[in-house]
Each structure stands twice: as C-alpha cells, then as structure tokens.
C-alpha atoms as a PDB file:
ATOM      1  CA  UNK A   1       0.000   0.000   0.000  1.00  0.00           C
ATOM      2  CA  UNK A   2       2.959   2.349   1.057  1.00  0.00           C
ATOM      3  CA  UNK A   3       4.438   1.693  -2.505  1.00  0.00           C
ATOM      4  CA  UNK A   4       1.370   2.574  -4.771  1.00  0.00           C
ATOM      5  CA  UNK A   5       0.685   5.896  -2.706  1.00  0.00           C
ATOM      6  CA  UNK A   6       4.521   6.583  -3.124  1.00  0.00           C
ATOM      7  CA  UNK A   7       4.405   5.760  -7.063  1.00  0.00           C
ATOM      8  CA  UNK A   8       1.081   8.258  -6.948  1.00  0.00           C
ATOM      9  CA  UNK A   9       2.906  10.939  -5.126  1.00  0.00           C
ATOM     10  CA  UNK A  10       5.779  10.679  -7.830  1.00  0.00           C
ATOM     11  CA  UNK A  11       3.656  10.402 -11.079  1.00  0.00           C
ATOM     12  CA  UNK A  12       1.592  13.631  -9.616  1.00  0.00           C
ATOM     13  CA  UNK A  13       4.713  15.616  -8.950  1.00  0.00           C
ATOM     14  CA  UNK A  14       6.054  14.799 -12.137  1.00  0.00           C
ATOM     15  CA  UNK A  15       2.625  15.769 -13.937  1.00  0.00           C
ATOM     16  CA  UNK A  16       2.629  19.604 -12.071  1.00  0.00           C
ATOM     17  CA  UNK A  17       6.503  19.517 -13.271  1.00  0.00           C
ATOM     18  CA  UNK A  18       5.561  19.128 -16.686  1.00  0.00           C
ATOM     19  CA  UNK A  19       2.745  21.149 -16.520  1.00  0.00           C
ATOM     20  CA  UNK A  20       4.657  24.598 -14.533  1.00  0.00           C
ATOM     21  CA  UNK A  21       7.657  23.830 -17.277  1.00  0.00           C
ATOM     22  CA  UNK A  22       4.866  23.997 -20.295  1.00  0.00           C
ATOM     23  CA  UNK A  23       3.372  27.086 -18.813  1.00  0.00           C
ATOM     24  CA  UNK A  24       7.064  28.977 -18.087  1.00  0.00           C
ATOM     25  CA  UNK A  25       7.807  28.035 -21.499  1.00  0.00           C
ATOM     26  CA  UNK A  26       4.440  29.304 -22.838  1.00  0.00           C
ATOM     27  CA  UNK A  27       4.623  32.309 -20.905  1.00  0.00           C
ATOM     28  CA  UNK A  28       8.176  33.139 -22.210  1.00  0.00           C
ATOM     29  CA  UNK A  29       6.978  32.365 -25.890  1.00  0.00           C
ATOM     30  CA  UNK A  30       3.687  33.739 -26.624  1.00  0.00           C
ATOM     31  CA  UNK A  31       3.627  36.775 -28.553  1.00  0.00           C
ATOM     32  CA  UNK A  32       7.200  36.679 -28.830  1.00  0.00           C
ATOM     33  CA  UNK A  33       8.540  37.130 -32.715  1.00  0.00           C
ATOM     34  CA  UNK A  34      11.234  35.066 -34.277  1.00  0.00           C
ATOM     35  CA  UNK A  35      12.617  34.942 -38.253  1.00  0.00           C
ATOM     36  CA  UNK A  36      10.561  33.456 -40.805  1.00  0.00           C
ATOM     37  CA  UNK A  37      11.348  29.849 -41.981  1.00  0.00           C
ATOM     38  CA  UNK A  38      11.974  30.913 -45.898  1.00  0.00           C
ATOM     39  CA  UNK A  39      11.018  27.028 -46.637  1.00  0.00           C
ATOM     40  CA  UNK A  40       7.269  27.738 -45.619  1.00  0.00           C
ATOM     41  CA  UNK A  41       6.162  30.068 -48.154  1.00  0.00           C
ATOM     42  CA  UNK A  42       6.381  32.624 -51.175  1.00  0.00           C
ATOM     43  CA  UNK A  43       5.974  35.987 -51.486  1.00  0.00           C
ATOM     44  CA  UNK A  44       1.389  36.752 -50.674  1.00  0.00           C
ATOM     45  CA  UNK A  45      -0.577  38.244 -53.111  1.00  0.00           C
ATOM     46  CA  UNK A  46      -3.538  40.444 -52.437  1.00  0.00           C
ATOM     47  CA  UNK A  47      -5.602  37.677 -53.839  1.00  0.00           C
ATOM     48  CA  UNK A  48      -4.155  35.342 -51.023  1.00  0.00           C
ATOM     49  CA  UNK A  49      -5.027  37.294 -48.297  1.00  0.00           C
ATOM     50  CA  UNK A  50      -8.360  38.540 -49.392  1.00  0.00           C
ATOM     51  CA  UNK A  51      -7.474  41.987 -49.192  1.00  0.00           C
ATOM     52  CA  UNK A  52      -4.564  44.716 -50.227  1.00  0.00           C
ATOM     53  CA  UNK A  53      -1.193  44.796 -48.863  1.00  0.00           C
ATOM     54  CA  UNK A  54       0.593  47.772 -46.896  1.00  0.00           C
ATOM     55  CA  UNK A  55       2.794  49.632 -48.874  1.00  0.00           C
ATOM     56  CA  UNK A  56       5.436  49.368 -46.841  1.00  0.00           C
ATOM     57  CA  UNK A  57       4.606  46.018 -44.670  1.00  0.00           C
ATOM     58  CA  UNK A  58       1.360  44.165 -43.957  1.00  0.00           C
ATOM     59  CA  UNK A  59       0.176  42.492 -40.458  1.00  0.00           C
ATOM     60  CA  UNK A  60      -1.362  39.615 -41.165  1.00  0.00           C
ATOM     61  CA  UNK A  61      -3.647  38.344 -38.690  1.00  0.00           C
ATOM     62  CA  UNK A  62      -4.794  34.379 -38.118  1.00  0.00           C
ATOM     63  CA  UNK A  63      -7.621  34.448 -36.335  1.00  0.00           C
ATOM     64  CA  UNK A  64     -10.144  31.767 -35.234  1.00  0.00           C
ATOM     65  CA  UNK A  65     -13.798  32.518 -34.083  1.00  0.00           C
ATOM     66  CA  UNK A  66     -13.364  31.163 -30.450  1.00  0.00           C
ATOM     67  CA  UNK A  67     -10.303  33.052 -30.144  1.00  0.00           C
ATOM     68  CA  UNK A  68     -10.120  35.100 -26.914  1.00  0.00           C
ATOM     69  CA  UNK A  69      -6.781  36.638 -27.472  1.00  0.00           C
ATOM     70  CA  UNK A  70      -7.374  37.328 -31.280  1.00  0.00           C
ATOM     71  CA  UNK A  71      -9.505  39.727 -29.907  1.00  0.00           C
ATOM     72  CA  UNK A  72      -6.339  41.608 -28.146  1.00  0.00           C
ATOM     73  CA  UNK A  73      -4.280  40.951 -30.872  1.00  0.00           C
ATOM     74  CA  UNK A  74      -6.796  42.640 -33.156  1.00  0.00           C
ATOM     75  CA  UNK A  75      -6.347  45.727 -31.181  1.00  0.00           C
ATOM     76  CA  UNK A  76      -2.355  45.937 -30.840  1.00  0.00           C
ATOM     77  CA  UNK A  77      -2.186  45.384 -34.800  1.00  0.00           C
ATOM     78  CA  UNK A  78      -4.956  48.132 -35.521  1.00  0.00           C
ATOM     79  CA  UNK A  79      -2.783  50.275 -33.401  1.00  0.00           C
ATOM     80  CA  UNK A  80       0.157  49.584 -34.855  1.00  0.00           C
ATOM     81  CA  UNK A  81      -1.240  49.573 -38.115  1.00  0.00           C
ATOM     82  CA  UNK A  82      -2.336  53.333 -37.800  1.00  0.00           C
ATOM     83  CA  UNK A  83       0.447  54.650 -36.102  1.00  0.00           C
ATOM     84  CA  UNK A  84       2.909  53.544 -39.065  1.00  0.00           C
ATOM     85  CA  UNK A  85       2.529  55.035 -42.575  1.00  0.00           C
ATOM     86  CA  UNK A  86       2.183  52.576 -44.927  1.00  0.00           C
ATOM     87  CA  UNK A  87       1.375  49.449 -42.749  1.00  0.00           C
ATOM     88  CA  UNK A  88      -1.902  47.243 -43.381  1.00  0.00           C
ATOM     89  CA  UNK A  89      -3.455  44.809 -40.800  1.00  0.00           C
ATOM     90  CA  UNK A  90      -5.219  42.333 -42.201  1.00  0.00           C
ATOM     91  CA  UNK A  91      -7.035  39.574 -40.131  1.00  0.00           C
ATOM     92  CA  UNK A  92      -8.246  36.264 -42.079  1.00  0.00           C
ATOM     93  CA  UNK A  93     -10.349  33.801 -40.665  1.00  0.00           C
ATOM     94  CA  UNK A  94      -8.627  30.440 -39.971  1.00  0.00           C
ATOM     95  CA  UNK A  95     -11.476  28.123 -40.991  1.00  0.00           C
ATOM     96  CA  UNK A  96     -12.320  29.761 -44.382  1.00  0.00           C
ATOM     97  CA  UNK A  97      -8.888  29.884 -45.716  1.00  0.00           C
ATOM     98  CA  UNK A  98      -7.842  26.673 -44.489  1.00  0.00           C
ATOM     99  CA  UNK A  99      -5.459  26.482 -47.537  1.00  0.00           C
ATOM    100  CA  UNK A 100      -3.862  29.362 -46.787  1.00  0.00           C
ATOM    101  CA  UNK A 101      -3.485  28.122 -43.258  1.00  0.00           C
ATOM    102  CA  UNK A 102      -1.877  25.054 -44.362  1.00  0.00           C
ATOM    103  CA  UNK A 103       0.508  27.233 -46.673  1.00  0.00           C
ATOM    104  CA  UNK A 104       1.891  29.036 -44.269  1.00  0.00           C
ATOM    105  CA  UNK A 105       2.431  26.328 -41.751  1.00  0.00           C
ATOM    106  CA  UNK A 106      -0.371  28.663 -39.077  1.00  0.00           C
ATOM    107  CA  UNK A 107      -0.428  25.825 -36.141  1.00  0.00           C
ATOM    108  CA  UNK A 108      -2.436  27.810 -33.595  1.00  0.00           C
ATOM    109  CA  UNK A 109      -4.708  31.062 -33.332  1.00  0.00           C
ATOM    110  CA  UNK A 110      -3.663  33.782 -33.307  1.00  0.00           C
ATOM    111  CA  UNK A 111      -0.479  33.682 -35.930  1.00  0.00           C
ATOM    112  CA  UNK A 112       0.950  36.874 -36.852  1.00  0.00           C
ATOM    113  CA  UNK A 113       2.897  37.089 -40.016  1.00  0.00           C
ATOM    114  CA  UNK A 114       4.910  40.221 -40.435  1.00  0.00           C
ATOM    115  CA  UNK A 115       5.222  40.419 -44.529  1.00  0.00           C
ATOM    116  CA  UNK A 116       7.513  42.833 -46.386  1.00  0.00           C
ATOM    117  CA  UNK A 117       6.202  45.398 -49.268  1.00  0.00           C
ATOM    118  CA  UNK A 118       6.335  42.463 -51.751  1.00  0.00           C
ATOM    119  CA  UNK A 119       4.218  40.264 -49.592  1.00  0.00           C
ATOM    120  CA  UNK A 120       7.205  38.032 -48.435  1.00  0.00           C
ATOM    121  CA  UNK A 121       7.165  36.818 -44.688  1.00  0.00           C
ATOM    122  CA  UNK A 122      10.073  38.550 -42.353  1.00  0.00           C
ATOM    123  CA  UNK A 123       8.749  37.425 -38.977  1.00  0.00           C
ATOM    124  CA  UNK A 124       5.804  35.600 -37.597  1.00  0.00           C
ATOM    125  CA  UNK A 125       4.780  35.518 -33.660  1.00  0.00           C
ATOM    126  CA  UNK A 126       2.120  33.126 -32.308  1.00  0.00           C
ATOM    127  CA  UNK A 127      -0.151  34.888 -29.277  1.00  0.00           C
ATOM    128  CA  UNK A 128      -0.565  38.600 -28.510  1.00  0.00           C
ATOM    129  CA  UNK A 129       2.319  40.232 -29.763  1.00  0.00           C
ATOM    130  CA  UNK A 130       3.797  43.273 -28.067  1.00  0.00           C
ATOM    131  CA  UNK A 131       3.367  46.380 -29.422  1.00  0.00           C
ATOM    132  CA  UNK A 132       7.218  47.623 -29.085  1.00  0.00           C
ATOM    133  CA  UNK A 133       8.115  44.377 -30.608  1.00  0.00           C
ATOM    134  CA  UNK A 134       6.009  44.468 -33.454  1.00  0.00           C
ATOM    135  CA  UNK A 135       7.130  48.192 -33.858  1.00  0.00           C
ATOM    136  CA  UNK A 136      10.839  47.358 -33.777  1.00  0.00           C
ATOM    137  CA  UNK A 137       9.988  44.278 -36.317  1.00  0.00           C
ATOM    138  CA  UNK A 138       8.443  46.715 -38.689  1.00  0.00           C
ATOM    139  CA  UNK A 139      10.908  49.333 -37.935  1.00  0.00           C
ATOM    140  CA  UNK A 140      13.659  46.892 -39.285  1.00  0.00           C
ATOM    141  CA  UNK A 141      11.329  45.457 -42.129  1.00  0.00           C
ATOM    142  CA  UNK A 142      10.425  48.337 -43.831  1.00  0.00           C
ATOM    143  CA  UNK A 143      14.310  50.277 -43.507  1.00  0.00           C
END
C-alpha cells in the first residue's frame, strides 16, 4: 500500500513539473517574434489574403472565431497599423482559408505574419504580440 501511494505521489509531482515547465515556457513564448522559416512560403498576393497589402509592410492576422486573445491581438495590430505610414493589418479567418493556413504552416490562433512590401514573410509571432516588438519588427522590415 505504502508503494502505490509513493508511485502516486511521484507520477503527480512529475505531472505539475511538466505542466509549470509547459506554462514557463508558454509564458516566455507567446507573442514573442522570431525569423521566418523561408522554406514555408512565397511571397502573398492580395488575392491570397483577401485583401490589399501595406505599402510598406502588412500584419497579417490568423484568427479563429473562439479566439479570446485574437480579440487583443486585433487591437495591438490596428494600433500599430495606424500609427505607421504605410502598414496594413489584415485579419483572415482560420477556418475559411484553411489552404492558406496550411501554406503558411499557421499551427495555432492567433499567428501573426509580419510580410515585407512584396508580400514576403520577415517574422511571424504566435499569441498577442507586443506592441514595441512588433514596432521594432516593422521598424527593421520596412528600412
């Protein structure tokens, strides 16, 4: 009896280990931007996306319709969007361009793909991205 509660107490401590590492890891991750894999994609058309792209970069948004922080990341890109000349944001909806989804390698909502003035992907972030850090990425993308 002594052994199965000890084997218990083990595979639950290991569980909440696992568990605290995912969440550090998440927490450390989300939002967070990183280089573009040039093996996922080519450069987006308008026709792609659904709608035009920035003159000088384009935010593209992968949203979902159960998405609570699409909703937040809907807001940071609107505001970045306005605050730099030349700069679309451009949210599609996961489930009705599933293609595109597949395309571009999108694993989870919401996927933020920063895209050049051709269309071509320079950085992608998966959660809410920061503000600042979207601003630097653009800042560098568009020099």
């Amino acid at each position: 009896m002594f052994a199965a509660a000890m084997t218990e107490l083990v595979v639950l401590v290991a569980v909440l280990l696992g568990a605290g590492a995912f969440g550090l890891w998440r927490m450390r991750t989300d939002g967070r931007t990183r280089v573009a894999r040039s093996d996922v994609t080519d450069a987006l058309s308008p026709d792609d996306i659904g709608a035009p792209l920035g003159e000088r970069a384009t935010l593209l948004q992968v949203s979902s319709a159960f998405c609570a922080p699409c909703k937040a990341t809907r807001q940071v890109l609107g505001r970045v969007a306005e605050a730099v000349p030349g700069v679309a944001h451009v949210e599609v909806d996961a489930e009705s361009k599933l293609d595109l989804v597949r395309r571009l390698d999108v694993r989870r909502t919401p996927t933020t793909l920063v895209l050049d003035g051709s269309g071509r992907e320079v950085r992608r972030a998966t959660g809410v991205p920061r503000a600042d850090e979207v601003l630097a990425v653009l800042t560098e993308a568009v020099a």
